[in-house]
C-alpha atoms as a PDB file:
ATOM      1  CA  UNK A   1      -6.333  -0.455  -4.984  1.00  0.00           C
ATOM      2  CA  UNK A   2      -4.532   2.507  -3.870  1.00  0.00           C
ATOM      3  CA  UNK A   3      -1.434   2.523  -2.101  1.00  0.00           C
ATOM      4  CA  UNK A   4       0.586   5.489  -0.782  1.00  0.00           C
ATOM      5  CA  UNK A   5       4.219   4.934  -0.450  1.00  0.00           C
ATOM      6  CA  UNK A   6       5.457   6.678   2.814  1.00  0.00           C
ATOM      7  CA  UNK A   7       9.122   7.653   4.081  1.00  0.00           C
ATOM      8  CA  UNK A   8      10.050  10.088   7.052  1.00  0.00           C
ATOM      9  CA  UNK A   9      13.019  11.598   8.354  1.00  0.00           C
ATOM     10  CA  UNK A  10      13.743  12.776  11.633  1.00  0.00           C
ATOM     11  CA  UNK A  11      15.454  14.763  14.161  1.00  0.00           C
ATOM     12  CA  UNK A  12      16.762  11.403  15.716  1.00  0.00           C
ATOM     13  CA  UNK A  13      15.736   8.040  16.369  1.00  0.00           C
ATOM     14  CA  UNK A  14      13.367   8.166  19.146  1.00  0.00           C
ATOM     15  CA  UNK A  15      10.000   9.734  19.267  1.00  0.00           C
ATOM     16  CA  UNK A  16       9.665   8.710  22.806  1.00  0.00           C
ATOM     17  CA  UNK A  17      12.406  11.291  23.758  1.00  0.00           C
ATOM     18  CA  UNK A  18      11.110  14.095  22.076  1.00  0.00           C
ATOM     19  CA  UNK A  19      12.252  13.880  18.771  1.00  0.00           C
ATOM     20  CA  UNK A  20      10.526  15.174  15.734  1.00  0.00           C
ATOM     21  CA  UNK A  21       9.581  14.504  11.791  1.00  0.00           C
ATOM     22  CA  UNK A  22      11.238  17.071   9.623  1.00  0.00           C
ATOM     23  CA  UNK A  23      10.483  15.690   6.305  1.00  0.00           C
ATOM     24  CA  UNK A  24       7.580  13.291   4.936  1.00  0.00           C
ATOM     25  CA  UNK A  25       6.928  12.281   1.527  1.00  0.00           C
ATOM     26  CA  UNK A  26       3.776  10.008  -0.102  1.00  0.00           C
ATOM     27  CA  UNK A  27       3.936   8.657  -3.484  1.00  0.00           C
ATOM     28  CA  UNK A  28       0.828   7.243  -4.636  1.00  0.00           C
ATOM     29  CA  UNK A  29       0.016   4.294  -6.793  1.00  0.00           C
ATOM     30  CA  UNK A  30      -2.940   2.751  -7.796  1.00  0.00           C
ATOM     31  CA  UNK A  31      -3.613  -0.756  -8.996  1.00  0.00           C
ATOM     32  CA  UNK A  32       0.196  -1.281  -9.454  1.00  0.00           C
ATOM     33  CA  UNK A  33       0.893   2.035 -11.658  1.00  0.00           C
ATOM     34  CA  UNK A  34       2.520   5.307 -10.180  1.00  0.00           C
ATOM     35  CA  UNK A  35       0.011   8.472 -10.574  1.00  0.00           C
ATOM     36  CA  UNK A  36       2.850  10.586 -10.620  1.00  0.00           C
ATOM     37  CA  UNK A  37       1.095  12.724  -7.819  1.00  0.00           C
ATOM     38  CA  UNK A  38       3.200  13.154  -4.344  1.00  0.00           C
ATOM     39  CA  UNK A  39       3.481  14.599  -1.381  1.00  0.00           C
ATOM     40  CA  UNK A  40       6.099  15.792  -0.256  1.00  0.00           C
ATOM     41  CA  UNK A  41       7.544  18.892   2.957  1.00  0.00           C
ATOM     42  CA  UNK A  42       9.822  19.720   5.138  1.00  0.00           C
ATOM     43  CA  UNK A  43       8.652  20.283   8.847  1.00  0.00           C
ATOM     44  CA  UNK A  44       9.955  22.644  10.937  1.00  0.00           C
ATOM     45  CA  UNK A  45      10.750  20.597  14.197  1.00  0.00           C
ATOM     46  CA  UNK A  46      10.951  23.653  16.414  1.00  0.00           C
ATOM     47  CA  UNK A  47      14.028  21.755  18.202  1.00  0.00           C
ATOM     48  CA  UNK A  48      17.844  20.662  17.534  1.00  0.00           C
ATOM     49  CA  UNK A  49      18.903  17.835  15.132  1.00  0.00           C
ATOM     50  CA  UNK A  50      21.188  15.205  16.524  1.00  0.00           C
ATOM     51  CA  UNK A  51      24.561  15.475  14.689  1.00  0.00           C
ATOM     52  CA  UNK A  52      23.767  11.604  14.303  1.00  0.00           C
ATOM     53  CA  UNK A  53      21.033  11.865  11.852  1.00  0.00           C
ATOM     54  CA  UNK A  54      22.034  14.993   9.728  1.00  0.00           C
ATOM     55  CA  UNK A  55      24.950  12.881   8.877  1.00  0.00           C
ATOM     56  CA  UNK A  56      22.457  10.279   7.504  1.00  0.00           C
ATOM     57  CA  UNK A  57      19.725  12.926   5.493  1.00  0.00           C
ATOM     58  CA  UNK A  58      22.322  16.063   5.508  1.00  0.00           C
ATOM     59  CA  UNK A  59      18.841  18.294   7.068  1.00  0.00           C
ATOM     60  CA  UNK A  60      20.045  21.268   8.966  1.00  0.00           C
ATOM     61  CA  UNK A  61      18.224  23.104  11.350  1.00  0.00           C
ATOM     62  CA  UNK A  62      19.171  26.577   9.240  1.00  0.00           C
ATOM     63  CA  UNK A  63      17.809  24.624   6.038  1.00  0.00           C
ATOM     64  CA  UNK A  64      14.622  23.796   7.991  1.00  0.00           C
ATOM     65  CA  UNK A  65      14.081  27.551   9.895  1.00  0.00           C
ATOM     66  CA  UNK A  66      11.461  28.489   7.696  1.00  0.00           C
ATOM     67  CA  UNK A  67       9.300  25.555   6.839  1.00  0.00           C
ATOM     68  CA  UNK A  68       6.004  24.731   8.116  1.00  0.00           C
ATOM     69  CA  UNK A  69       5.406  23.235  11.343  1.00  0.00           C
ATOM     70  CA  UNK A  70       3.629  19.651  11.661  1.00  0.00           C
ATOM     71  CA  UNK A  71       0.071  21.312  12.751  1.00  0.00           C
ATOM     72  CA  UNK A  72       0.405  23.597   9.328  1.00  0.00           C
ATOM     73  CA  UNK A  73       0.663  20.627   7.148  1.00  0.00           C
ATOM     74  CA  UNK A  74      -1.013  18.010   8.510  1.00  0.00           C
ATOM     75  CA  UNK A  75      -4.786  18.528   7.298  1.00  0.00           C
ATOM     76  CA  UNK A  76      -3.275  18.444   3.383  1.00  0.00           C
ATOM     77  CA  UNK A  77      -1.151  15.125   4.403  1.00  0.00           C
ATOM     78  CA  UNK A  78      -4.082  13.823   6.087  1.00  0.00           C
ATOM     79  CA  UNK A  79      -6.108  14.389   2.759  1.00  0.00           C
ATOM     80  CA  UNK A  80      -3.287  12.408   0.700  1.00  0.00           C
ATOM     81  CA  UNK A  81      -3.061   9.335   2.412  1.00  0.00           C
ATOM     82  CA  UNK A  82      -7.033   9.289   3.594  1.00  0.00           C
ATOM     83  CA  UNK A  83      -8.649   6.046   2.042  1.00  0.00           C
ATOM     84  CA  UNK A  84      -5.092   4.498   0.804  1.00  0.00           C
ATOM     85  CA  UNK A  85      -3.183   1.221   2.178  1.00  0.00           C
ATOM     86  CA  UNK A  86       0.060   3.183   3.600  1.00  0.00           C
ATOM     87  CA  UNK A  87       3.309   0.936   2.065  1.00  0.00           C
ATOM     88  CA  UNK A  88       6.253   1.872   5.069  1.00  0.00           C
ATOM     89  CA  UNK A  89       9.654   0.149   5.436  1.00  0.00           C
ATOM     90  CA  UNK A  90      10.296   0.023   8.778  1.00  0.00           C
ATOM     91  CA  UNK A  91       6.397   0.841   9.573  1.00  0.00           C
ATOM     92  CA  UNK A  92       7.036   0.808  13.299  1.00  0.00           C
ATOM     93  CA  UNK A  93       9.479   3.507  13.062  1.00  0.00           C
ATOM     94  CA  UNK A  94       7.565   5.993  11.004  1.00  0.00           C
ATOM     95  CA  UNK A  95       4.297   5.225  12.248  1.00  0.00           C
ATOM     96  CA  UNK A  96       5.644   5.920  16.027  1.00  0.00           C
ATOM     97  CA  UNK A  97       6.450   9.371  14.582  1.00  0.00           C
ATOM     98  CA  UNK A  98       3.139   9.893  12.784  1.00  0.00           C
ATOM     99  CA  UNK A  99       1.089   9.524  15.762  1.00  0.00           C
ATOM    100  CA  UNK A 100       3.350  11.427  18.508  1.00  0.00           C
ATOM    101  CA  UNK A 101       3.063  14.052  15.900  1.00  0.00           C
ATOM    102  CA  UNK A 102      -0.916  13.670  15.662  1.00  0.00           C
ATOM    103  CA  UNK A 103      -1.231  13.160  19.617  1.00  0.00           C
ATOM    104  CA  UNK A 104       0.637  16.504  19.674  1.00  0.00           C
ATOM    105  CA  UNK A 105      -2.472  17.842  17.699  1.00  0.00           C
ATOM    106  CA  UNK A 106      -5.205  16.020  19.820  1.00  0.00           C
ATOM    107  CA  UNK A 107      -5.640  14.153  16.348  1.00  0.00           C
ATOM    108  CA  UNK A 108      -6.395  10.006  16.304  1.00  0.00           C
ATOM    109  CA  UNK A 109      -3.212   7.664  15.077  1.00  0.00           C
ATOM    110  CA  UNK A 110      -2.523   7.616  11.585  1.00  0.00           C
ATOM    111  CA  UNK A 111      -4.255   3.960  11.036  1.00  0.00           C
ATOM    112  CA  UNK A 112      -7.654   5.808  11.651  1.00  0.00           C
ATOM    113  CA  UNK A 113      -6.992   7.911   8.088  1.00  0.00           C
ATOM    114  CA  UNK A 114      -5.833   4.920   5.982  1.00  0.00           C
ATOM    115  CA  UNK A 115      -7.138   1.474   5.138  1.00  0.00           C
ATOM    116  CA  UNK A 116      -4.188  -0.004   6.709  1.00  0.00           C
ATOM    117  CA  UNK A 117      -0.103  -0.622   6.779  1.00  0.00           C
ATOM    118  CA  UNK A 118       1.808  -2.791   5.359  1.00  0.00           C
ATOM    119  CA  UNK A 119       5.535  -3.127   6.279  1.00  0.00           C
ATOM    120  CA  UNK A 120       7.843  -4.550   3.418  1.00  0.00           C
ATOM    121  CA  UNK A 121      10.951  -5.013   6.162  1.00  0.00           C
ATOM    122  CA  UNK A 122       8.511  -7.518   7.633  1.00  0.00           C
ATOM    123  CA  UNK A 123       7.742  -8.677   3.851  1.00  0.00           C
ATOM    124  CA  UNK A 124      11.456  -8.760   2.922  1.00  0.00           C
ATOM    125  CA  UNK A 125      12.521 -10.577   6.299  1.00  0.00           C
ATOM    126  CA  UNK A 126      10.294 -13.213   5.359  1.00  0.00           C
ATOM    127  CA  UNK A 127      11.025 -13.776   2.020  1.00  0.00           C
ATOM    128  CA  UNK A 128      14.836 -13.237   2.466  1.00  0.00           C
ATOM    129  CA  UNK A 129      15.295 -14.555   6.226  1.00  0.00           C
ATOM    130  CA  UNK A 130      19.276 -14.023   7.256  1.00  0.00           C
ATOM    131  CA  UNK A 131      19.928 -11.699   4.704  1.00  0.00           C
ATOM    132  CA  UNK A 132      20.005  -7.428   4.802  1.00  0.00           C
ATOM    133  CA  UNK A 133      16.873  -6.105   4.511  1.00  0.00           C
ATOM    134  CA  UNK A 134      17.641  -2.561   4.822  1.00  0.00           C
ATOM    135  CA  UNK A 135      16.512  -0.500   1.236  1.00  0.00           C
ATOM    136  CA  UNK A 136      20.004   0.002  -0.195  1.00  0.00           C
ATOM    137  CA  UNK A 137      20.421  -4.091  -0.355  1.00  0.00           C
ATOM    138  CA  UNK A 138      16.682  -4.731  -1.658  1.00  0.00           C
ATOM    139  CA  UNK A 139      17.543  -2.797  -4.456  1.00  0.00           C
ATOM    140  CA  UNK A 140      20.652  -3.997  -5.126  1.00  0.00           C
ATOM    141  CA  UNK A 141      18.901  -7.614  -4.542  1.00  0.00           C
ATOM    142  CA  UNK A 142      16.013  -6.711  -7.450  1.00  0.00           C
ATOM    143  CA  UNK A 143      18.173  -4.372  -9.876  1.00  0.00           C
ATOM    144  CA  UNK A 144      16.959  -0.938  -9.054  1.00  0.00           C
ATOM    145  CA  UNK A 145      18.777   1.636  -9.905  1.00  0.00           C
ATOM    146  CA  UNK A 146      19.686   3.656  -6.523  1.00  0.00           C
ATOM    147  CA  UNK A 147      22.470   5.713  -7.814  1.00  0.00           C
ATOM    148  CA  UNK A 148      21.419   8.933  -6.677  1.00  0.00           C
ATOM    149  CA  UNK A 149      20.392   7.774  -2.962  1.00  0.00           C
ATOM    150  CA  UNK A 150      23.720   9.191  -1.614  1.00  0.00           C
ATOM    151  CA  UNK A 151      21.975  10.492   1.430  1.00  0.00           C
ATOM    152  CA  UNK A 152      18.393   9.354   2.798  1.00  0.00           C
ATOM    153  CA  UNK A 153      15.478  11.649   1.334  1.00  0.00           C
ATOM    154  CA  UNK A 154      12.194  10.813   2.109  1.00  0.00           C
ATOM    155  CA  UNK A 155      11.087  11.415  -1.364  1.00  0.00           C
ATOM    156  CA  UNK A 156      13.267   9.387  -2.966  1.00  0.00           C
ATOM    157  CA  UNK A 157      13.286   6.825  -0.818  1.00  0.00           C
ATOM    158  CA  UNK A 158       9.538   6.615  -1.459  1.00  0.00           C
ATOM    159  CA  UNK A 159      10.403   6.126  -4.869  1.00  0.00           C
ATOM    160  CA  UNK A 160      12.786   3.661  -4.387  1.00  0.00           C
ATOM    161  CA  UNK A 161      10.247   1.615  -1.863  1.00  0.00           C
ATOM    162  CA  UNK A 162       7.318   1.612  -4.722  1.00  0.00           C
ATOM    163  CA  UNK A 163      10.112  -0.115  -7.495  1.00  0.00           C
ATOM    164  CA  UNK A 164      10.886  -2.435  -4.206  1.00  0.00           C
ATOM    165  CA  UNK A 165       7.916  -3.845  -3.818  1.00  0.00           C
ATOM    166  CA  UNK A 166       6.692  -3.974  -7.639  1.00  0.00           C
ATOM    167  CA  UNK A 167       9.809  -6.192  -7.513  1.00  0.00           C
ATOM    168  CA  UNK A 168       9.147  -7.677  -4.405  1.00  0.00           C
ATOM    169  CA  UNK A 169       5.499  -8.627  -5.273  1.00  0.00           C
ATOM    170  CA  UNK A 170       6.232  -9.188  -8.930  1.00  0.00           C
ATOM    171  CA  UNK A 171       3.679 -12.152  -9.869  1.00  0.00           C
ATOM    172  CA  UNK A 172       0.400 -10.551  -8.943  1.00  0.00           C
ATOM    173  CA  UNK A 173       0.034  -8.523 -11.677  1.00  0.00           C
ATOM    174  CA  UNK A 174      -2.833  -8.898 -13.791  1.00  0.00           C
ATOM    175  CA  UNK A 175      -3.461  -9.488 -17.761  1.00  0.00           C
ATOM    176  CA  UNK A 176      -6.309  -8.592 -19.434  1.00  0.00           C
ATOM    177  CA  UNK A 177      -7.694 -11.105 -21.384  1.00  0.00           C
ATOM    178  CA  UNK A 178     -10.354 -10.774 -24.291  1.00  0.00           C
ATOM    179  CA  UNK A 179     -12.848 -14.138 -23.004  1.00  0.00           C
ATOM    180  CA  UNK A 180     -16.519 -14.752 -24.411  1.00  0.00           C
ATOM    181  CA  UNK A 181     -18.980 -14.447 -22.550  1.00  0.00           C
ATOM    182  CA  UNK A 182     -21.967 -17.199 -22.526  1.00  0.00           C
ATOM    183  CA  UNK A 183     -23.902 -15.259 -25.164  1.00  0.00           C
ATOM    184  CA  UNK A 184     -20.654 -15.504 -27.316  1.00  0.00           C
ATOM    185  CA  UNK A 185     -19.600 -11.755 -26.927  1.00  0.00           C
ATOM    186  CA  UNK A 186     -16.234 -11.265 -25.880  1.00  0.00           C
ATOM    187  CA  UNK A 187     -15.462  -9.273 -23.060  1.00  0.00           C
ATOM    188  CA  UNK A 188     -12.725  -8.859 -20.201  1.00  0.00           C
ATOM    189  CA  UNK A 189     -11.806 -11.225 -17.436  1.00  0.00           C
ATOM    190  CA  UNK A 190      -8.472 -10.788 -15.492  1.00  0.00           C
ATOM    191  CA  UNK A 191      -6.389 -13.138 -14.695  1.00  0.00           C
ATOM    192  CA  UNK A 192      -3.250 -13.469 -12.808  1.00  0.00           C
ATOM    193  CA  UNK A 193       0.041 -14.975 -14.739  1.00  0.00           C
ATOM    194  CA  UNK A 194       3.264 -15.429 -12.328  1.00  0.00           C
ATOM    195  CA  UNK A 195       5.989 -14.060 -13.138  1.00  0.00           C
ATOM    196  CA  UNK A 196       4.110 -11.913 -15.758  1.00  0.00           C
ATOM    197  CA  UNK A 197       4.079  -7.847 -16.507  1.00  0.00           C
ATOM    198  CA  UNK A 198       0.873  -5.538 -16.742  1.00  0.00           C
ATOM    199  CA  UNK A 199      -0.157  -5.569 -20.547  1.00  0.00           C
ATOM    200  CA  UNK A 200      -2.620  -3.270 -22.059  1.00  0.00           C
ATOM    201  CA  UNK A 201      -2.778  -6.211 -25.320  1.00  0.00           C
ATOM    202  CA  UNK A 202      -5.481  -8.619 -24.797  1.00  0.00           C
ATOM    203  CA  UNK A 203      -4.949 -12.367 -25.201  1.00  0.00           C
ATOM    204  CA  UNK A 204      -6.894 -14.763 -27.432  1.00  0.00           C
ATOM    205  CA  UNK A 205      -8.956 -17.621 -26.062  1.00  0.00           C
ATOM    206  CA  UNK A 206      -9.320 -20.093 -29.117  1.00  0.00           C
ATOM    207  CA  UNK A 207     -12.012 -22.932 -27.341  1.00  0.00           C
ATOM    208  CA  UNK A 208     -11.729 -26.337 -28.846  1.00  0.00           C
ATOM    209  CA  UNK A 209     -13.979 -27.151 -31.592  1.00  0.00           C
ATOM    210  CA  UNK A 210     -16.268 -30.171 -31.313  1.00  0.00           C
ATOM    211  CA  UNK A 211     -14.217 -32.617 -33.652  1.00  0.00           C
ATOM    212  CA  UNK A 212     -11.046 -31.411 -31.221  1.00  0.00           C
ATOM    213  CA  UNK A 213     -13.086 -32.703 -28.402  1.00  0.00           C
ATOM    214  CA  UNK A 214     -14.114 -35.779 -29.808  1.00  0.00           C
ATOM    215  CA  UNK A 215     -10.290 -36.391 -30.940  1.00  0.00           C
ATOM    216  CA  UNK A 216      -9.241 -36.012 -27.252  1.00  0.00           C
ATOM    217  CA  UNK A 217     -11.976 -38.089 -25.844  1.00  0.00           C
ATOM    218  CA  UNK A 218     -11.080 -40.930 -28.074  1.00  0.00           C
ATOM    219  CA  UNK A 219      -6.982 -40.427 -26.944  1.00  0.00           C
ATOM    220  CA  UNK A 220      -8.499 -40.327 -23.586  1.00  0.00           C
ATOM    221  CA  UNK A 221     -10.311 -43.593 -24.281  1.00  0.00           C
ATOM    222  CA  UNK A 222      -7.389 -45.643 -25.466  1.00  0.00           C
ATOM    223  CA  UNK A 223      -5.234 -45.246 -22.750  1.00  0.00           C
ATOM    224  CA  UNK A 224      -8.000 -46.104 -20.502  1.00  0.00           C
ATOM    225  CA  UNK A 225      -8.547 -49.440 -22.165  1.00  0.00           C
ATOM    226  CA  UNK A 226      -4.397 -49.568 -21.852  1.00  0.00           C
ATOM    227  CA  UNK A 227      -3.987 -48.571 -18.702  1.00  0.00           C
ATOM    228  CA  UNK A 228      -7.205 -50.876 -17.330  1.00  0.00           C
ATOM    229  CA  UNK A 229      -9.060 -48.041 -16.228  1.00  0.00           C
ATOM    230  CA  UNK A 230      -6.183 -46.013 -14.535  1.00  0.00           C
ATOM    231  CA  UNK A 231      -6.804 -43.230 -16.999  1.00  0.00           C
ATOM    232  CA  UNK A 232      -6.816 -40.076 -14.255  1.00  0.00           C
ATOM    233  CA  UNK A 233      -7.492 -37.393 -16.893  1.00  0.00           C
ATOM    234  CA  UNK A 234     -10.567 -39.394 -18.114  1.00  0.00           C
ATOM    235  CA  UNK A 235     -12.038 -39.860 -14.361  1.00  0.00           C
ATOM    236  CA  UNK A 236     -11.609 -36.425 -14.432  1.00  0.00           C
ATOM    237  CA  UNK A 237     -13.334 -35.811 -17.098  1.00  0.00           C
ATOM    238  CA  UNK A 238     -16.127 -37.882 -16.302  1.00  0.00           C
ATOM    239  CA  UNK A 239     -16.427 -36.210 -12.776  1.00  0.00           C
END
């Protein structure tokens, strides 16, 4: 499966009144491992920052005079995310922003490139209900080092986001284990330990030999003759 980790920031805090992206950033992952590849520009907005939100990602307008516009970079984002589940905290926000941006361009919304969003403040809310939700306090809640996150960057905030939700989903990862087949050859079956961390080392399967199973049976047996026929595991294994 792969996922693309997505962050924005913004000229201010509603696309609805004009405002614009100025930086976007994708981090990719697939089948719960970072690639390592990114994406990741500044966006000429071709309009004034609110004071409000350079004091939350320190982006100036001088900083941002010459960068791209949105229409010179959106084909190669486009091409990133194309085919990926897009991972967005806050979706609504970002999303809104991704497709004024794209109606700008006579383009579709964003959902029409990807194979759909998932939003881990709606994942955090319900699994934490009352609590802050916000990134800084889901990585203080799971560990994660956020040190360095003294202003927002959408980079590193994608960063941060994929380590959230490893955390966050921890559980689903998958072991591979070395099983036989039915002609007795062994080969790989996955299967899905809680609470357990992606290993490359396979497992052993040791199947109980005959006299094992005959040894059980009998167990089995005398606590159904005890019990007068209440033996549940032996009903089961009858069924």
């Amino acid at each position: 499966m792969r996922q693309i980790f997505l962050d924005t920031e913004t000229t201010g805090l509603e696309h609805k009144l004009g405002h614009r992206i100025i930086e976007i950033a994708g981090v990719e992952m697939c089948d719960r491992r970072l690639t390592q590849r990114h994406f990741h520009r500044y966006i000429n907005p071709q309009r004034e920052i609110d004071s409000g939100a350079q004091a939350v990602h320190g982006i100036s307008e001088e900083f941002l005079a010459d960068k791209p516009t949105f229409a010179e970079i959106v084909a190669e984002f486009l091409d990133f995310i194309r085919g990926a589940e897009l991972v967005i905290h806050n979706a609504p926000f970002d999303v809104g922003f991704l497709n004024a941006e794209l109606a700008r361009l006579d383009l579709p919304p964003v959902d029409s490139a990807c194979q759909g969003i998932c939003d881990t403040l709606r994942m955090a809310k319900e699994a934490h209900p009352g609590k802050k939700n916000n990134l800084n306090a889901l990585c203080e809640r799971y560990g994660i080092d956020n040190s360095q996150r003294t202003l927002h960057g959408a980079l590193l905030d994608a960063e941060l986001l994929a380590d959230v939700y490893l955390a966050m989903t921890r559980g689903q990862e998958s072991l591979i284990i070395d099983l036989p087949d039915d002609n007795g050859q062994r080969g790989e079956t996955l299967l899905t330990i809680p609470g357990g961390a992606p290993s490359s080392r396979p497992l052993r399967v040791i199947a109980a030999s005959e006299q094992e199973i005959d040894a059980h049976l009998a167990i089995l047996a005398s606590i159904q003759e005890a019990s007068k026929g209440k033996c549940l595991w032996l009903n089961n294994v009858k069924e």
